[in-house]
Protein backbone atom coordinates (compact mmCIF):
# COMPACT_ATOMS: atom_id res chain seq x y z
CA UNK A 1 -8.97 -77.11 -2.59
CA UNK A 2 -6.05 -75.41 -0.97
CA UNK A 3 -3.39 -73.83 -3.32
CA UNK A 4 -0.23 -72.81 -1.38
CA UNK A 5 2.82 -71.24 -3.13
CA UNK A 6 5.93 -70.41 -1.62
CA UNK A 7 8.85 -68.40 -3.27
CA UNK A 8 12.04 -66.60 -2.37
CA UNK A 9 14.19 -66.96 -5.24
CA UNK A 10 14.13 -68.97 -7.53
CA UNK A 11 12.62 -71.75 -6.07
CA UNK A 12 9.16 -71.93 -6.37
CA UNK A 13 6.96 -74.81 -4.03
CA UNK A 14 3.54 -75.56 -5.29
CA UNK A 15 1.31 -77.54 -3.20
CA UNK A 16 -1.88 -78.42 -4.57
CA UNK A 17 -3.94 -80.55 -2.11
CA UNK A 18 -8.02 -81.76 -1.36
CA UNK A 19 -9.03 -80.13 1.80
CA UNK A 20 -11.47 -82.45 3.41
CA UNK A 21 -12.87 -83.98 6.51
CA UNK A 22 -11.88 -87.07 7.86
CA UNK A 23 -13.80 -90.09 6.32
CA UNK A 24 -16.86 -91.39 8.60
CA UNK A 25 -16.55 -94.49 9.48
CA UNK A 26 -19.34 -96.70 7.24
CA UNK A 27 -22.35 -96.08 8.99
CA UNK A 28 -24.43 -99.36 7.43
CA UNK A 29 -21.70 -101.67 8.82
CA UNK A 30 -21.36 -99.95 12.53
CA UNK A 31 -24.93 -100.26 13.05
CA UNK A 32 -25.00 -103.67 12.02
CA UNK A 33 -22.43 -104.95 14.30
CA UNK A 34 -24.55 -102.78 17.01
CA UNK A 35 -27.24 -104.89 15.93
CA UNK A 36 -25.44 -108.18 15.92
CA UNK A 37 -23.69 -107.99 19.12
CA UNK A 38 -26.21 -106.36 20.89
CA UNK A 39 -28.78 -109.59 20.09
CA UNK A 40 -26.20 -112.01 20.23
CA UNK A 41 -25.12 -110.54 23.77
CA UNK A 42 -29.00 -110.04 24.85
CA UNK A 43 -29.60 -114.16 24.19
CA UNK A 44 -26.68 -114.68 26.42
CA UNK A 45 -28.52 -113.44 29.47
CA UNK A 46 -31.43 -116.49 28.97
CA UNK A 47 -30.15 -119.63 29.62
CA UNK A 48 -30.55 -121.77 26.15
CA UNK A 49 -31.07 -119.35 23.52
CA UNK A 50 -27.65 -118.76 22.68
CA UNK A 51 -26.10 -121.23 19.96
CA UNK A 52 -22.58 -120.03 20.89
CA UNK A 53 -23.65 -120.91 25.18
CA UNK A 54 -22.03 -124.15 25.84
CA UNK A 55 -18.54 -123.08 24.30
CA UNK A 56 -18.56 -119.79 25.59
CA UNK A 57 -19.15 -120.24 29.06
CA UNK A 58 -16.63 -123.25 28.89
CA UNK A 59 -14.13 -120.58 27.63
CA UNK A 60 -14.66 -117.76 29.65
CA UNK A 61 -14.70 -120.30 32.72
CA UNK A 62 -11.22 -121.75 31.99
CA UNK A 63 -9.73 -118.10 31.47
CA UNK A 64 -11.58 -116.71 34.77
CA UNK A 65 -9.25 -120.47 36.48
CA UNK A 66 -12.55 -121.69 37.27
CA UNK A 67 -13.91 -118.79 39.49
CA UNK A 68 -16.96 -117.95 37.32
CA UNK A 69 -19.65 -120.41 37.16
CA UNK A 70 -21.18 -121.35 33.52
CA UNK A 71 -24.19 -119.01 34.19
CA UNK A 72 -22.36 -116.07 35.59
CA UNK A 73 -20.06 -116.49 32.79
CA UNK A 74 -22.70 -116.01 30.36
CA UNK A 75 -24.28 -112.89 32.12
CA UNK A 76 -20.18 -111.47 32.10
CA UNK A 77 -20.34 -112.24 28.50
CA UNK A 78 -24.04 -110.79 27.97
CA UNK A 79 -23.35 -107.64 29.38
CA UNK A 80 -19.88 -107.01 27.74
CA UNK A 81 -21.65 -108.02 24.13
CA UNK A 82 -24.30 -105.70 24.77
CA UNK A 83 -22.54 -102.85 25.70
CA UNK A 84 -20.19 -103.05 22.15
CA UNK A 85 -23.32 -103.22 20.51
CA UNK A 86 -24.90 -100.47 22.18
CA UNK A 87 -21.56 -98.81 21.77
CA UNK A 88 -21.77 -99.28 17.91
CA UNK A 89 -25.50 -98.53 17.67
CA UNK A 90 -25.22 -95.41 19.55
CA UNK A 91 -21.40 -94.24 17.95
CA UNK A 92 -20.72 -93.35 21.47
CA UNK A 93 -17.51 -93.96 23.59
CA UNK A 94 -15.84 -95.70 20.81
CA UNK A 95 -12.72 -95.54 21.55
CA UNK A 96 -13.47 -97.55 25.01
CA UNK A 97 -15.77 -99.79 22.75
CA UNK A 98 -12.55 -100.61 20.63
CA UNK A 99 -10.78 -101.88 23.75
CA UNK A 100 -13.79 -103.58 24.72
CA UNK A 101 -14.40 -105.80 21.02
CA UNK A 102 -10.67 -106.16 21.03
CA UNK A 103 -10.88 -108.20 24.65
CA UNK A 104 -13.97 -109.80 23.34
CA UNK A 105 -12.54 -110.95 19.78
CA UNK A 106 -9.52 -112.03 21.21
CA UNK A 107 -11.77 -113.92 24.04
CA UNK A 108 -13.67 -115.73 20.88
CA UNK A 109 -10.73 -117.00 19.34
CA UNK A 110 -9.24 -118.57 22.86
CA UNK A 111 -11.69 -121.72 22.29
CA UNK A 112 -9.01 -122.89 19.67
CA UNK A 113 -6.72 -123.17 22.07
CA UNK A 114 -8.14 -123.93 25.03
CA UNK A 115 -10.90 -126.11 23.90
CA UNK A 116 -9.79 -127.23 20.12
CA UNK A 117 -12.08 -130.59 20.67
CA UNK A 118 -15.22 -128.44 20.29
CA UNK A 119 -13.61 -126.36 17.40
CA UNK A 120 -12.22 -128.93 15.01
CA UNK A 121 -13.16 -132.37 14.06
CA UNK A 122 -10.38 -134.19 12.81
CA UNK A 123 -6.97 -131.71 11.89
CA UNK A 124 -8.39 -128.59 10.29
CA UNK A 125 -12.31 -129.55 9.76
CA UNK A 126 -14.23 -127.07 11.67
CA UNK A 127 -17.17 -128.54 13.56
CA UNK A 128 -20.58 -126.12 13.60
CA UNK A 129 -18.89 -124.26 16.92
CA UNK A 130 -15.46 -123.94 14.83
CA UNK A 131 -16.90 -122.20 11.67
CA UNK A 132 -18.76 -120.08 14.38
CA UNK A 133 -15.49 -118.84 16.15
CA UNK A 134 -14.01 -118.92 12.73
CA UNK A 135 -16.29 -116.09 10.87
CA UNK A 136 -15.38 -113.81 13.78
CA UNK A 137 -12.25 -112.66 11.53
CA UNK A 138 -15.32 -111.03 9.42
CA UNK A 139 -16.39 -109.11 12.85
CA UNK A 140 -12.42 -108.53 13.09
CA UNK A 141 -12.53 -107.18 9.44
CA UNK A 142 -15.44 -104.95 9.97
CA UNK A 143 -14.75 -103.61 13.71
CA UNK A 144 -11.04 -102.50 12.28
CA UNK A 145 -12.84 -100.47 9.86
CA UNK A 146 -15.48 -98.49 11.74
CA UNK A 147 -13.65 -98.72 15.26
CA UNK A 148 -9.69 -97.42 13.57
CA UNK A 149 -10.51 -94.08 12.64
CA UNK A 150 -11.85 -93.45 15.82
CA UNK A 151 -8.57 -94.65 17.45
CA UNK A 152 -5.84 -93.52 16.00
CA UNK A 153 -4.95 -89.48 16.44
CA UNK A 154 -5.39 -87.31 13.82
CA UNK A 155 -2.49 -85.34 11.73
CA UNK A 156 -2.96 -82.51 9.99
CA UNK A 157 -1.23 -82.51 6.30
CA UNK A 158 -1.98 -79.62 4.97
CA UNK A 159 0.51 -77.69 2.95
CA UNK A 160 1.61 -75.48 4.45
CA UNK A 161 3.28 -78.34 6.96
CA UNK A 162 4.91 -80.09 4.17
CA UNK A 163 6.45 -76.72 3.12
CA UNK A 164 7.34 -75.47 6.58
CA UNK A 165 10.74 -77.05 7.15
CA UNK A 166 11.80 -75.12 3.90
CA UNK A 167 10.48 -71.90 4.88
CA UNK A 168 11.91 -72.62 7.86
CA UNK A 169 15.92 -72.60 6.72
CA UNK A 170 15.21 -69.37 4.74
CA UNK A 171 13.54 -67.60 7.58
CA UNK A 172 16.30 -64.80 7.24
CA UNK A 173 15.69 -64.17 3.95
CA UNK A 174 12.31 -62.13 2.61
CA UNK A 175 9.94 -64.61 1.79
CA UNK A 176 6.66 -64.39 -0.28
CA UNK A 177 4.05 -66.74 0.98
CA UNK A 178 0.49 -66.87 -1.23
CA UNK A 179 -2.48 -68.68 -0.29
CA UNK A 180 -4.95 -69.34 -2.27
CA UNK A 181 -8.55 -71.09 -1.40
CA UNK A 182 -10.58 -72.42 -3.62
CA UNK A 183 -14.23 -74.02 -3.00
């Protein structure tokens, strides 16, 4: 714990703040979306062993304008899957695996669009391929919380940087800073 007390007068500014590290990402649920999307993206590269094949390389064929074929398509989609979940498994380059799940999440939700016959039966009933698409907003849930932290840049709040604009106007006059650490 970090006790800082600034006076010069007589105003008095406590600050009494935790001092600790950042929080580590939950290490059960990054290595099991490694796991997941690194077997879900290693059945992509044999033809028939995916359950998510037929509406994948449909999707990733109408977004490529036809250019990809269904089984380079899958391979695309293998290796991309693969290298999040090696990504995860690893906790290695994550902040170029964050851009990389958020191309691929917002690649799985596309067949809603693009291909809403193989998504819903009638109106809102999700067919097997819809409810597949559809618990990807888990995977959303769960790569925003291992894959933010690592993401976003860090801020120091100490306090001795919520004090310092006060100090700061008083600068002419004496001031008695006082730090205390405690463990």
């Amino acid at each position: 714990m970090v006790v800082s007390i600034v006076s010069f007068g007589d105003l008095v500014i406590k600050s009494n703040q935790m001092s600790r590290p950042a929080a580590p990402s939950p290490h059960l649920l990054r290595l099991s979306l490694g796991f997941v999307f690194f077997y879900f993206g290693f059945l992509k590269f044999f033809p028939d062993l995916s359950p998510a094949e037929m509406i994948a390389s449909q999707t990733v064929m109408r977004i490529s304008g036809n250019t990809l074929d269904a089984r380079s398509a899958m391979w695309w989609l293998a290796l991309l899957e693969c290298a999040i979940g090696v990504g995860f498994l690893l906790n290695a380059g994550l902040r170029f695996v964050s851009a990389l799940f958020l191309l691929h999440m917002i690649g799985t939700f596309l067949p809603l669009v693009f291909l809403p016959e193989y998504a819903f039966r009638i109106g809102v009933a999700p067919t097997f391929e819809g409810q597949y698409i559809l618990k990807n907003l888990v995977f959303v849930a769960a790569g925003w919380t291992v894959l933010l932290p690592h993401c976003l840049p860090t801020r120091s709040t100490g306090a001795t940087e919520m004090i310092e604009p006060t100090v700061a106007k008083v600068r002419s006059r004496r001031v008695a800073t006082n730090t205390v650490t405690v463990s």
